[in-house]
Protein backbone atom coordinates (compact mmCIF):
# COMPACT_ATOMS: atom_id res chain seq x y z
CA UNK A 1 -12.09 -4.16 -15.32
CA UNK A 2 -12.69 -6.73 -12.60
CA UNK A 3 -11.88 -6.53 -8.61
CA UNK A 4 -8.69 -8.93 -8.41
CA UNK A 5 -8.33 -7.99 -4.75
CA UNK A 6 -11.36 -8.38 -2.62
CA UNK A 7 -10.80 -7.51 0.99
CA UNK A 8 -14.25 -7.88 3.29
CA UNK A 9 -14.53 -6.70 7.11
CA UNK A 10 -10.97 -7.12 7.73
CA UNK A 11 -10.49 -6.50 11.47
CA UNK A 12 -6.67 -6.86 13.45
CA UNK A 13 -6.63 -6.53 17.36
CA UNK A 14 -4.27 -7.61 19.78
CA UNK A 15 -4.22 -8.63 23.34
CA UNK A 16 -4.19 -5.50 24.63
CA UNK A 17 -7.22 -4.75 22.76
CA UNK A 18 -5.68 -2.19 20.42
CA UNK A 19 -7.67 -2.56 16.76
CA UNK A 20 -5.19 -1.67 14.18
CA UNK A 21 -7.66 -2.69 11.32
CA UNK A 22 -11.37 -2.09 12.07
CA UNK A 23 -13.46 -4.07 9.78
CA UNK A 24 -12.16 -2.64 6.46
CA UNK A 25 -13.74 -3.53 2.89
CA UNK A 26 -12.03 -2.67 -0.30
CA UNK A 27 -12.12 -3.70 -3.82
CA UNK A 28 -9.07 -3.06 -6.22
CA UNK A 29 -9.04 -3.09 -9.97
CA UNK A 30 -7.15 -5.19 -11.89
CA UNK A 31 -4.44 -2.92 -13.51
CA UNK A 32 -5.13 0.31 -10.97
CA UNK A 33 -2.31 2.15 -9.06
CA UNK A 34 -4.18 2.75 -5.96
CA UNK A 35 -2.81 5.19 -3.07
CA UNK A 36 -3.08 4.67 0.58
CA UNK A 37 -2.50 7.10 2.54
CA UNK A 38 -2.78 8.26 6.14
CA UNK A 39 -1.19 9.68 9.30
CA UNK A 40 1.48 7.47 11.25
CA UNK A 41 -0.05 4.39 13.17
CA UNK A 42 -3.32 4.83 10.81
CA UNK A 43 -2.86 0.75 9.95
CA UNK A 44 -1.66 1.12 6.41
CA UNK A 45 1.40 -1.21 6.65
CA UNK A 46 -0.77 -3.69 8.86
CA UNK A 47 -3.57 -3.72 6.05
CA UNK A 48 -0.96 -4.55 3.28
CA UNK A 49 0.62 -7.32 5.93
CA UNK A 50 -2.35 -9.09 6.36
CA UNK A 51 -3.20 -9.00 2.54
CA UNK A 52 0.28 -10.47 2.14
CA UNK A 53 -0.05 -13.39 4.88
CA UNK A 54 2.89 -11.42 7.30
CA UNK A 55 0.03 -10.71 10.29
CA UNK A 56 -3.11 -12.70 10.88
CA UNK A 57 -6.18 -11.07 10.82
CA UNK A 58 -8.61 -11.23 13.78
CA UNK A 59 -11.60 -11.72 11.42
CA UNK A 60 -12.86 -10.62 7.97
CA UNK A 61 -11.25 -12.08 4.70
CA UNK A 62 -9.09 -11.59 1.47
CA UNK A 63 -8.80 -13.10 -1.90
CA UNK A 64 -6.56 -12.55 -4.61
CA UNK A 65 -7.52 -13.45 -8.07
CA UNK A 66 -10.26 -15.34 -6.57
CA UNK A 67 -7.71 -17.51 -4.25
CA UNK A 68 -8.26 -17.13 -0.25
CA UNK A 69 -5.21 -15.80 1.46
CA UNK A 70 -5.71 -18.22 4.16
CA UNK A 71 -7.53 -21.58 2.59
CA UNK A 72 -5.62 -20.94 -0.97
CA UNK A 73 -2.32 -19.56 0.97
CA UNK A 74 0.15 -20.61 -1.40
CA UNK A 75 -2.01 -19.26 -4.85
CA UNK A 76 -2.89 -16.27 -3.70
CA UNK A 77 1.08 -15.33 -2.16
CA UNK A 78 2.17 -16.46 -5.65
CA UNK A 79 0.17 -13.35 -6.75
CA UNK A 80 1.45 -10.83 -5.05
CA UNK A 81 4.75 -8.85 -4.51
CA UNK A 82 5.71 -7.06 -1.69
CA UNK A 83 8.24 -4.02 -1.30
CA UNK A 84 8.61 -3.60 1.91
CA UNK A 85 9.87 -0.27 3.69
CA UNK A 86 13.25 -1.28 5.21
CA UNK A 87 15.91 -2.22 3.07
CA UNK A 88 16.71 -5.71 4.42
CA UNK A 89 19.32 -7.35 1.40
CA UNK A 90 22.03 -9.48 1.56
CA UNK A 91 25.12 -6.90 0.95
CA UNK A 92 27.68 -9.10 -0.57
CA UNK A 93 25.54 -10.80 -2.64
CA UNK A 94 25.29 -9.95 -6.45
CA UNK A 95 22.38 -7.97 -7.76
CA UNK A 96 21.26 -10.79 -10.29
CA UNK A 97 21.97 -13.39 -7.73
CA UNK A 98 19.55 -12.02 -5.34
CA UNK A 99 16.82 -11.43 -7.97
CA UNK A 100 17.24 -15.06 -8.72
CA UNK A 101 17.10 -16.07 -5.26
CA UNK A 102 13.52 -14.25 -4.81
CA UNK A 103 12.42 -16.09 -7.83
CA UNK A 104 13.68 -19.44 -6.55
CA UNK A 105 11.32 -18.91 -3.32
CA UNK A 106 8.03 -19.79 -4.78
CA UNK A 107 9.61 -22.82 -6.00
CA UNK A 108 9.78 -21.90 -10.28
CA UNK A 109 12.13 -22.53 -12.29
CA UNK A 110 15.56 -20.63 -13.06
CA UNK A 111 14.47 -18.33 -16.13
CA UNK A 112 17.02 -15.75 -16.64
CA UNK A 113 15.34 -14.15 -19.59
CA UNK A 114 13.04 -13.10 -16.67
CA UNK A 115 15.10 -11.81 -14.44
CA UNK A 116 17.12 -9.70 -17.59
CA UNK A 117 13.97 -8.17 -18.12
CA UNK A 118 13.01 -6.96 -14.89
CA UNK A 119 16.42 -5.66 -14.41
CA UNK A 120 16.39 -3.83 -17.44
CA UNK A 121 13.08 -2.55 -16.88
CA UNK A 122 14.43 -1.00 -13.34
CA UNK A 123 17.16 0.30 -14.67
CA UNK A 124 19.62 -2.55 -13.13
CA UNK A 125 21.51 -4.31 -16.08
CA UNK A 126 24.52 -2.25 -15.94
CA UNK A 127 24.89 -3.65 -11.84
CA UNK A 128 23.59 -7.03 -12.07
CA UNK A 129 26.91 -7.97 -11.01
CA UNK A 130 27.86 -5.65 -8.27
CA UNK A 131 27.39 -6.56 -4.79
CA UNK A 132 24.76 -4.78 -3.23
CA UNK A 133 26.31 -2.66 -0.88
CA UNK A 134 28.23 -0.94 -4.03
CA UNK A 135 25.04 0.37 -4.49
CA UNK A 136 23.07 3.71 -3.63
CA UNK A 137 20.26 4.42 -1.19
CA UNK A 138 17.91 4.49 -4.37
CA UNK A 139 19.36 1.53 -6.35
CA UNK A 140 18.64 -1.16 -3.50
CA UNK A 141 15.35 0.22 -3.27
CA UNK A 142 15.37 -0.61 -7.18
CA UNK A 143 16.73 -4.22 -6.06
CA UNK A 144 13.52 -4.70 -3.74
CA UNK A 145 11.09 -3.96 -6.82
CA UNK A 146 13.27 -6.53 -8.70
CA UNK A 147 12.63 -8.92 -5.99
CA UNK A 148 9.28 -8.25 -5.57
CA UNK A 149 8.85 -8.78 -9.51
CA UNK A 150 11.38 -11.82 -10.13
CA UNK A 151 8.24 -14.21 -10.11
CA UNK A 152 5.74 -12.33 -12.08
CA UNK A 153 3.07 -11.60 -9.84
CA UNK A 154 0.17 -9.55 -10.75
CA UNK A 155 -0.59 -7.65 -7.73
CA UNK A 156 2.36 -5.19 -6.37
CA UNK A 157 2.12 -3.51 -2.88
CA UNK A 158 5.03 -0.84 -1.93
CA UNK A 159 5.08 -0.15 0.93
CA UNK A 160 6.37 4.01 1.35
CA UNK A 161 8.68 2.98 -1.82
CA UNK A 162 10.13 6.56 -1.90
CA UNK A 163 10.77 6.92 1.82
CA UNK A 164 14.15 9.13 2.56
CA UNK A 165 15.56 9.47 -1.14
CA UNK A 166 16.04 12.53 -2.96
CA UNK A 167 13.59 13.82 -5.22
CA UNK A 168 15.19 13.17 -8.39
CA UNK A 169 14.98 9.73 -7.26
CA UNK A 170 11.17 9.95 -5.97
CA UNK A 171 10.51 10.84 -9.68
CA UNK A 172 12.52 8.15 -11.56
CA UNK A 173 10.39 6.06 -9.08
CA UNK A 174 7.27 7.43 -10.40
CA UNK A 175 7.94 6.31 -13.93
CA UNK A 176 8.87 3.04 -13.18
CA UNK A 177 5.25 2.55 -11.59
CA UNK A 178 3.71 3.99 -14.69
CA UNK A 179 5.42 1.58 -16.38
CA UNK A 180 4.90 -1.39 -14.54
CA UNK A 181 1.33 -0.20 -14.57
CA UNK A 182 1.62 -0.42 -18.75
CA UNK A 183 3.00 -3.78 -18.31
CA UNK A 184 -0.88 -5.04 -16.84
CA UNK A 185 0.46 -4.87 -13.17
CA UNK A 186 -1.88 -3.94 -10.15
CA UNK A 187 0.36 -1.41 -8.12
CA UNK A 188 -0.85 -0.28 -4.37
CA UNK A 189 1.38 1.74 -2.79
CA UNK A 190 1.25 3.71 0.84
CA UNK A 191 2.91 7.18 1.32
CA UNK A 192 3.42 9.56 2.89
CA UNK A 193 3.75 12.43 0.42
CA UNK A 194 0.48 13.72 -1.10
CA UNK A 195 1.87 14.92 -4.32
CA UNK A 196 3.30 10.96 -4.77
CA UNK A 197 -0.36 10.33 -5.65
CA UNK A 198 -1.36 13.26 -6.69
CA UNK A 199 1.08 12.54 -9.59
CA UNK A 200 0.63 8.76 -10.21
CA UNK A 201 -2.80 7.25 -8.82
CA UNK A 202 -5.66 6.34 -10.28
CA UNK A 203 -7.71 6.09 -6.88
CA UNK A 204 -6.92 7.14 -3.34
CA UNK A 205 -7.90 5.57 -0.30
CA UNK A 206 -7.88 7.30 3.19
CA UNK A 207 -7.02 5.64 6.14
CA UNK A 208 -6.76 6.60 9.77
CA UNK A 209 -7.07 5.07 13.00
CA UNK A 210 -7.87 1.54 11.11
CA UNK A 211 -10.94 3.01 9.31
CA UNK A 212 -10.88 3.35 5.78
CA UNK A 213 -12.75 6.58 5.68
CA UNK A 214 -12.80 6.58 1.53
CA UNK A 215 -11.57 4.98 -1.72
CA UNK A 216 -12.16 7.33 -4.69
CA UNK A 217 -10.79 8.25 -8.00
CA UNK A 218 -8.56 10.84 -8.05
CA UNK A 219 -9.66 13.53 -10.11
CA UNK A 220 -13.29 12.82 -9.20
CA UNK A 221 -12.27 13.11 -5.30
CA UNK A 222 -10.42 16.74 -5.93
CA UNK A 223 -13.48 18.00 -7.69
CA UNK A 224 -16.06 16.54 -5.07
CA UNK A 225 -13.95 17.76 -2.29
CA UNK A 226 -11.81 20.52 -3.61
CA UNK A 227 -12.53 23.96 -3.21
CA UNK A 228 -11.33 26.73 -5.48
CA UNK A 229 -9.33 30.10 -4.17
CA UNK A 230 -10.67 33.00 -6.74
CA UNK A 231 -7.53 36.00 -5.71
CA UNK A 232 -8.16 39.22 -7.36
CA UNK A 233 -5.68 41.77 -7.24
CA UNK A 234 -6.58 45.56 -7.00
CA UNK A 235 -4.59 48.74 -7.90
CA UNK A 236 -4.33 50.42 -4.93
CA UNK A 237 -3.98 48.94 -1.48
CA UNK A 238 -7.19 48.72 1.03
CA UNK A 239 -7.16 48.53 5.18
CA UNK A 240 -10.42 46.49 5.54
CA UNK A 241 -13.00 44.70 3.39
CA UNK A 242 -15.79 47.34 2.14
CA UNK A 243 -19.09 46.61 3.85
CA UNK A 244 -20.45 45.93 0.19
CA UNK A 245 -18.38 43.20 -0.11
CA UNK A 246 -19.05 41.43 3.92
CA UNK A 247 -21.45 38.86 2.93
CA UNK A 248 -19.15 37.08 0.41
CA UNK A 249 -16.18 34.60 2.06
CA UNK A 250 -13.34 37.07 1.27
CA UNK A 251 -9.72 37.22 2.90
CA UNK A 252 -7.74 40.36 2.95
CA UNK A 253 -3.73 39.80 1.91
CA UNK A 254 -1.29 41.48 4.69
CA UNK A 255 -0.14 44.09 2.23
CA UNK A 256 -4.51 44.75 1.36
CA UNK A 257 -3.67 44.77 -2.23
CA UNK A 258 -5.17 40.93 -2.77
CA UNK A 259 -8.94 39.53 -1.87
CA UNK A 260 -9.24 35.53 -2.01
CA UNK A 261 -12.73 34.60 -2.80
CA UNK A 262 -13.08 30.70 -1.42
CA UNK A 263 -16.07 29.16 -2.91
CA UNK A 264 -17.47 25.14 -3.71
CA UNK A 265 -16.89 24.24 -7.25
CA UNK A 266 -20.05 21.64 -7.16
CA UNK A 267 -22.48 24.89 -6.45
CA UNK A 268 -24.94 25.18 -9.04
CA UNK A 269 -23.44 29.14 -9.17
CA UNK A 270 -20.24 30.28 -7.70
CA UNK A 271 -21.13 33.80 -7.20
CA UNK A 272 -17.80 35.37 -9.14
CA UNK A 273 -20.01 37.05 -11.15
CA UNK A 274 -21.99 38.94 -8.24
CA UNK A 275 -18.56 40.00 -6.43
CA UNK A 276 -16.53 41.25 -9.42
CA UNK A 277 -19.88 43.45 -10.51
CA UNK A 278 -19.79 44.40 -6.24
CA UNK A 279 -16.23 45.34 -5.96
CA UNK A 280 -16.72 47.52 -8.92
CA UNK A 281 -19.35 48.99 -7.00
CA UNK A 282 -17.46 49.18 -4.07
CA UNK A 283 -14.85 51.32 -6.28
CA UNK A 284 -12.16 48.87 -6.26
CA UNK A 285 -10.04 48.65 -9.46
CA UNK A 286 -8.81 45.29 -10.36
CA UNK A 287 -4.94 44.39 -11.89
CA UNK A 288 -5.24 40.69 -12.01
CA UNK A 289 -7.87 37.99 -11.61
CA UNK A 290 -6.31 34.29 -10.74
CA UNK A 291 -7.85 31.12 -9.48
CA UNK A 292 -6.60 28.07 -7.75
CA UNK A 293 -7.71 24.50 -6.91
CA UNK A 294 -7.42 22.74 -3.43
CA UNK A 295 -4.49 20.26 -3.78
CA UNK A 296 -5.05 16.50 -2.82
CA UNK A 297 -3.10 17.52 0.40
CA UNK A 298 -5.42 20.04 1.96
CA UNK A 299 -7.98 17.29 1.34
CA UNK A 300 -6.31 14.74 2.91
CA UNK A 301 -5.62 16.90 5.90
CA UNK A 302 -9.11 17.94 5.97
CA UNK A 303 -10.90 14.46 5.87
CA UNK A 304 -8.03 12.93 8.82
CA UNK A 305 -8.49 16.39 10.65
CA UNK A 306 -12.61 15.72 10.60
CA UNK A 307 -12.15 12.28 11.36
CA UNK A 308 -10.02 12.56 14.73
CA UNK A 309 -13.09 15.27 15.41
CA UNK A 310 -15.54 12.91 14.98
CA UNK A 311 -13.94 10.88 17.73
């Protein structure tokens, strides 16, 4: 695969001397679904704005597919769709009317075959002829995508796509970006809920206070950064930790019947073996043995958390 988004030193500040982007550099993979995600204010709407053309940067610079957002303006916009997070449509305008419309904007030709199949692939058909304000909270979100898609661009930014509909709705959402991702699209989406990319990202990038603090595969990022909980359950119900047992890092459950063993999955040894053989010694009798992974989201907090340390 090959970087069709190539963002160098990409720096926004205004008047007041507020930097909303501080010299960010990212590379995106043609074909990717790429996460953003960070805390409110962390400059993940103005990063996908000046990628789009909306805000001008103060320095630094993007192309798409090779075309410079600001010397090759209108090539590189022709790439890209953008979802934004209001819902901003025309209400008494038909749903295939304003898919059209969108199309009609970068100037190419009236191809409804096109527009059929992006409705269809959303879901729409059945409503290309209602007015949009017949519609629900989640359809006109589906409407935006249409837009964004009516003149087949290859790179798709959604901005917090799933923001305030149900989660039956978050879901259907999901599979339409897998599948837009099977139809050779380049999906980068900001969010606000962890298990949104947790379930449908190939990489995740961090972001917070205009830093991008990392861009990393998913899976690769969990097991790097992840931890793993080791609870053991024993028969019969304890006060305190036995002394044999102080020098591992061991949390005693309120009722004392369950010890969590935290430990680093990337350790050459992870010292289970040691502490079951020690709380055998220590004459506890285990019922059940159960691990767990660190989620993306106690990662996330952790990396935002260390970064508003560091400053």
């Amino acid at each position: 695969m090959s970087a069709i988004l190539q963002v160098r030193g990409l720096r926004k500040a205004y008047a007041n001397g507020f930097e909303a982007l501080k010299g960010v550099d990212l590379d995106i993979e043609e074909g990717e679904i790429i996460a953003l995600l960070g805390p409110n204010g962390a400059g993940k709407t103005t990063l996908i704005s000046t990628i789009c053309g909306i805000t001008t940067a103060t320095s630094g610079n993007v192309t798409v597919g090779g075309h410079d957002i600001e010397t090759d303006f209108r090539a590189a916009r022709s790439m890209i769709g953008l979802v934004p997070q209001e819902i901003n449509l025309e209400p008494f305008e038909t749903v295939v009317n304003t898919v059209r419309f969108s199309r009609g904007l970068f100037g190419l030709p009236r191809k409804d075959k096109i527009v059929e199949t992006v409705l269809r692939q959303l879901s729409l058909w059945d409503k290309k002829d209602n007015q949009v304000k017949e519609l629900s909270g989640g359809m006109k979100r589906r409407v935006l995508i249409a837009k964004a898609l009516a003149h087949e661009p290859r790179v798709l930014f959604l901005d917090e796509p799933t923001a305030g509909v149900d989660v039956e709705l978050r879901k259907d959402m999901w599979d339409i970006v897998a599948t837009l991702k099977q139809s050779g699209v380049t999906i980068i989406l900001t969010t606000h809920y962890i298990e949104e990319a947790e379930a449908i990202a190939d990489r995740v990038g961090v972001i917070n206070k205009g830093e991008l603090l990392l861009v990393e595969d998913k899976t690769a990022l969990m097991a790097r950064m992840g931890k793993k909980e080791l609870a053991v359950q024993i028969t019969a119900p304890i006060d305190t930790i036995p002394e044999l047992l102080a020098s591992y890092d061991l949390t005693l459950s309120e009722n004392g019947k369950t010890l969590t063993y935290t430990y680093d999955t990337r350790a050459e040894r992870t010292g289970i073996t040691s502490l079951l053989s020690a709380m055998s010694e220590a004459g506890l009798q285990l019922s059940d043995v159960e691990t767990r992974q660190s989620s993306l989201e106690e990662i996330f907090v952790g990396l935002v958390h260390d970064g508003k340390d560091a400053a």
